[in-house]
C-alpha atoms as a PDB file:
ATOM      1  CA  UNK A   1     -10.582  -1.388  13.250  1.00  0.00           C
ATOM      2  CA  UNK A   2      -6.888  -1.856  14.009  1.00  0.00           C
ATOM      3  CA  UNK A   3      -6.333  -4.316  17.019  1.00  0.00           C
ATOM      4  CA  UNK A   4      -4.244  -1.486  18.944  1.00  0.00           C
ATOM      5  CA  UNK A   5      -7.442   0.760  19.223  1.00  0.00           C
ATOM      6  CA  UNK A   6     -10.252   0.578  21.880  1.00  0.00           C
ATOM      7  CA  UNK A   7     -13.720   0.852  20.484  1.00  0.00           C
ATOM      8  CA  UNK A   8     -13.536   4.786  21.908  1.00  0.00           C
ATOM      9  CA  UNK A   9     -10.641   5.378  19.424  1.00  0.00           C
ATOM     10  CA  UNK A  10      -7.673   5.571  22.099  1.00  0.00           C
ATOM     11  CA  UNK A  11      -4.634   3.714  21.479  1.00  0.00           C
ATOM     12  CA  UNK A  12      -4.172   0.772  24.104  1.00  0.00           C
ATOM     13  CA  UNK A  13      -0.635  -0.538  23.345  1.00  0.00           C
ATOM     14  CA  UNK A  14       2.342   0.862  25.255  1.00  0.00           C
ATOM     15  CA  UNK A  15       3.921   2.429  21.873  1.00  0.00           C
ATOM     16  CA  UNK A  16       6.080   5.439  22.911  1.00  0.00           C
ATOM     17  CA  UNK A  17       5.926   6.121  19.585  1.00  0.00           C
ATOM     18  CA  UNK A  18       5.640  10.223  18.928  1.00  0.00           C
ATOM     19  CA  UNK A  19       3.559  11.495  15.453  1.00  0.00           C
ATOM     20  CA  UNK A  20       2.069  14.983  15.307  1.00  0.00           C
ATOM     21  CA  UNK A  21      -1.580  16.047  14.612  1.00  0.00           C
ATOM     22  CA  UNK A  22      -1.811  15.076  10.848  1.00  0.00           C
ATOM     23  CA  UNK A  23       1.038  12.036  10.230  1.00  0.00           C
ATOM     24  CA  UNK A  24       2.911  13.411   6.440  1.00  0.00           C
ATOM     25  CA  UNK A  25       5.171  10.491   4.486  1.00  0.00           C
ATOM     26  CA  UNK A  26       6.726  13.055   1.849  1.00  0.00           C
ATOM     27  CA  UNK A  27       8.503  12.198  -0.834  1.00  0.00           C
ATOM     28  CA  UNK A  28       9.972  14.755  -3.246  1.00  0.00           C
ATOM     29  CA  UNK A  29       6.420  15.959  -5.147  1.00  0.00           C
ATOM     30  CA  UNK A  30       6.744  16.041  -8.918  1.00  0.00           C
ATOM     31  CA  UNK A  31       4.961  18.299 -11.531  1.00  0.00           C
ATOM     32  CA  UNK A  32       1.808  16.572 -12.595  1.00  0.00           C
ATOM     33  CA  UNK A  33       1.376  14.780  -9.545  1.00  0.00           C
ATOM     34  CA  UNK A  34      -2.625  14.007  -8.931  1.00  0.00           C
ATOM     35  CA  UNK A  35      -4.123  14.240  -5.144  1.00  0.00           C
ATOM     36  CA  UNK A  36      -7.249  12.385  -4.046  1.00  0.00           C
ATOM     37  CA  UNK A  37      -9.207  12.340  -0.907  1.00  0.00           C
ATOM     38  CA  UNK A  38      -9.984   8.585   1.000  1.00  0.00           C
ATOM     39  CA  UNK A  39     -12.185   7.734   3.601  1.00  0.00           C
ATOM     40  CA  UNK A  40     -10.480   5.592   5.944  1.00  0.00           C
ATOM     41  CA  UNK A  41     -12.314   4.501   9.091  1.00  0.00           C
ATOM     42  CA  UNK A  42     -10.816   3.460  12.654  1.00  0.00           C
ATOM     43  CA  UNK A  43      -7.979   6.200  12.571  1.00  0.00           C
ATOM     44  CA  UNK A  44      -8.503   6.808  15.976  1.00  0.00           C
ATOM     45  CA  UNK A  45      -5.490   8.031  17.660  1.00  0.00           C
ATOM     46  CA  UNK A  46      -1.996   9.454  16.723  1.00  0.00           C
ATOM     47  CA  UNK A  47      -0.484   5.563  16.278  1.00  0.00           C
ATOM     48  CA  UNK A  48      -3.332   4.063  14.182  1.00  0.00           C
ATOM     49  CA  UNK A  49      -2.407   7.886  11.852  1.00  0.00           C
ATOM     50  CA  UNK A  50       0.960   6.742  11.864  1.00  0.00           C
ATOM     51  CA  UNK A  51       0.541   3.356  10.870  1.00  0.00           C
ATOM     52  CA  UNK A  52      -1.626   4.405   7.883  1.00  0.00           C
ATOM     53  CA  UNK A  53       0.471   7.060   6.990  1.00  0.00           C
ATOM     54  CA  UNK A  54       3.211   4.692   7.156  1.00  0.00           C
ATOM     55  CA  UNK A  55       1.621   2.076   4.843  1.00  0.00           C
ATOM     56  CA  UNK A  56       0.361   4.235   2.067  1.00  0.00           C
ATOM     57  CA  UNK A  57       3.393   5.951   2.123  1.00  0.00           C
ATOM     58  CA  UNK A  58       5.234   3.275   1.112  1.00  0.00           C
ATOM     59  CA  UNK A  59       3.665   2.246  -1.833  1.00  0.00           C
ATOM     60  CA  UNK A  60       6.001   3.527  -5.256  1.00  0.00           C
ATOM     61  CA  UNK A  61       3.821   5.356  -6.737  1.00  0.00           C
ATOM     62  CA  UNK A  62       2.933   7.853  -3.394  1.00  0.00           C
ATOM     63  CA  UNK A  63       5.121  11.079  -3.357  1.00  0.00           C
ATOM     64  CA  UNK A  64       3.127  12.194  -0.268  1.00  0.00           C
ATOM     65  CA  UNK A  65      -0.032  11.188   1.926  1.00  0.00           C
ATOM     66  CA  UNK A  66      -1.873  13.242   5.098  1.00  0.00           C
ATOM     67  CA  UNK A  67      -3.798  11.572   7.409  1.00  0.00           C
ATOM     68  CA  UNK A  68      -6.352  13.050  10.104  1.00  0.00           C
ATOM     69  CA  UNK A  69      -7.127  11.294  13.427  1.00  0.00           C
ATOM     70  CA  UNK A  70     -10.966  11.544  13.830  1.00  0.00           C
ATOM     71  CA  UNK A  71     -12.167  12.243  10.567  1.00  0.00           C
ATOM     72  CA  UNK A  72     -10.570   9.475   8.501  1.00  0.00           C
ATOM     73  CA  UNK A  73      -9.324  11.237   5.526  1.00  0.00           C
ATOM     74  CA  UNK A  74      -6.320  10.377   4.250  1.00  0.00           C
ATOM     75  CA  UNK A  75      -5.040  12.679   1.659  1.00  0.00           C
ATOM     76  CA  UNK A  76      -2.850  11.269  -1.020  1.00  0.00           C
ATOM     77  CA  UNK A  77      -0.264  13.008  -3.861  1.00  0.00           C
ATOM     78  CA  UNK A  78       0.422  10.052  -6.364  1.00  0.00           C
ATOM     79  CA  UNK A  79       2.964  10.351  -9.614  1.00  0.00           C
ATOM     80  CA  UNK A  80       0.377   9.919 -12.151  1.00  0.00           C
ATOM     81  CA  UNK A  81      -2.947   8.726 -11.638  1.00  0.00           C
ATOM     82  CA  UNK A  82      -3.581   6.658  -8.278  1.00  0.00           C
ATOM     83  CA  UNK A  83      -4.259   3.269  -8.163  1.00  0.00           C
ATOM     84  CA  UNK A  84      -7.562   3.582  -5.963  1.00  0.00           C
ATOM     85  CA  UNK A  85      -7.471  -0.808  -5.834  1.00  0.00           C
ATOM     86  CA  UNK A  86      -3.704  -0.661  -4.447  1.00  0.00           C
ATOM     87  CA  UNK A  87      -4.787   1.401  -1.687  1.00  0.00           C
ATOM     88  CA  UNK A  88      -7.587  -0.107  -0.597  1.00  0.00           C
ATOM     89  CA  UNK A  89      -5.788  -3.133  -0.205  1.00  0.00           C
ATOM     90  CA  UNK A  90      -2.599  -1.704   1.191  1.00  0.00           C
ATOM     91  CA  UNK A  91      -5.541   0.112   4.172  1.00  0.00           C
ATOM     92  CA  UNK A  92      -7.080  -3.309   4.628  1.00  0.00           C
ATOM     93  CA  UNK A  93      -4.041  -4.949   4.990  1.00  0.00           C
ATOM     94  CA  UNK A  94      -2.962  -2.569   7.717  1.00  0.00           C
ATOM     95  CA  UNK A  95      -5.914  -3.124   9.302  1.00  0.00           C
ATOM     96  CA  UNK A  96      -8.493  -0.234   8.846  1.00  0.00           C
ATOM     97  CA  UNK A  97     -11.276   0.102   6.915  1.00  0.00           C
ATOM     98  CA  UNK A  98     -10.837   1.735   3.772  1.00  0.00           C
ATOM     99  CA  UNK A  99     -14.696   3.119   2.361  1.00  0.00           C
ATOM    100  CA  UNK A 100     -13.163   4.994  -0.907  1.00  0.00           C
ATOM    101  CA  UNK A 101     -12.762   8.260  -2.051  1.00  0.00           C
ATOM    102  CA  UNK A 102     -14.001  11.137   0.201  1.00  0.00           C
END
């Protein structure tokens, strides 16, 4: 679990950071694209959602990713086929747990 979350899931850093119910990095979706379900765990509050949202959607090959607080899933819409490896380590390295495809 991220260091900014409490075991409970609440966010204890002072962020006055503002993300809505499902965080959404879009990028301009292209015909073919291919969308897969992950299991991410310790999404806990509206900044850990942002922070994964955030990450994933930064990676090249991402046109647009979903995350929910609570349940963990991250939905992601990749230009060709997604590179499951890339975002496990891109989760990890933001410091959740990623568990694999939903």
């Amino acid at each position: 679990m991220s260091s900014c979350c409490t075991p409970d899931g609440s966010c204890n850093t002072n962020s006055t950071e503002k993300t809505e119910a499902t965080a959404t990095a879009t990028a301009t979706t292209t015909p073919g694209a291919n969308t897969v379900v992950y299991k991410v765990n310790g999404i806990g509050s509206a900044h850990c959602q942002g922070i994964v949202a955030k990450a994933v959607g930064g990676l090249d090959s991402v046109d647009k990713v979903e995350v929910e607080i609570g349940t963990g899933l991250v939905t992601v819409t990749t230009t060709g086929e997604p590179d499951d490896a890339l975002i496990a380590s891109t989760v990890d390295e933001a410091g959740y747990e990623f568990t694999g495809r939903a």
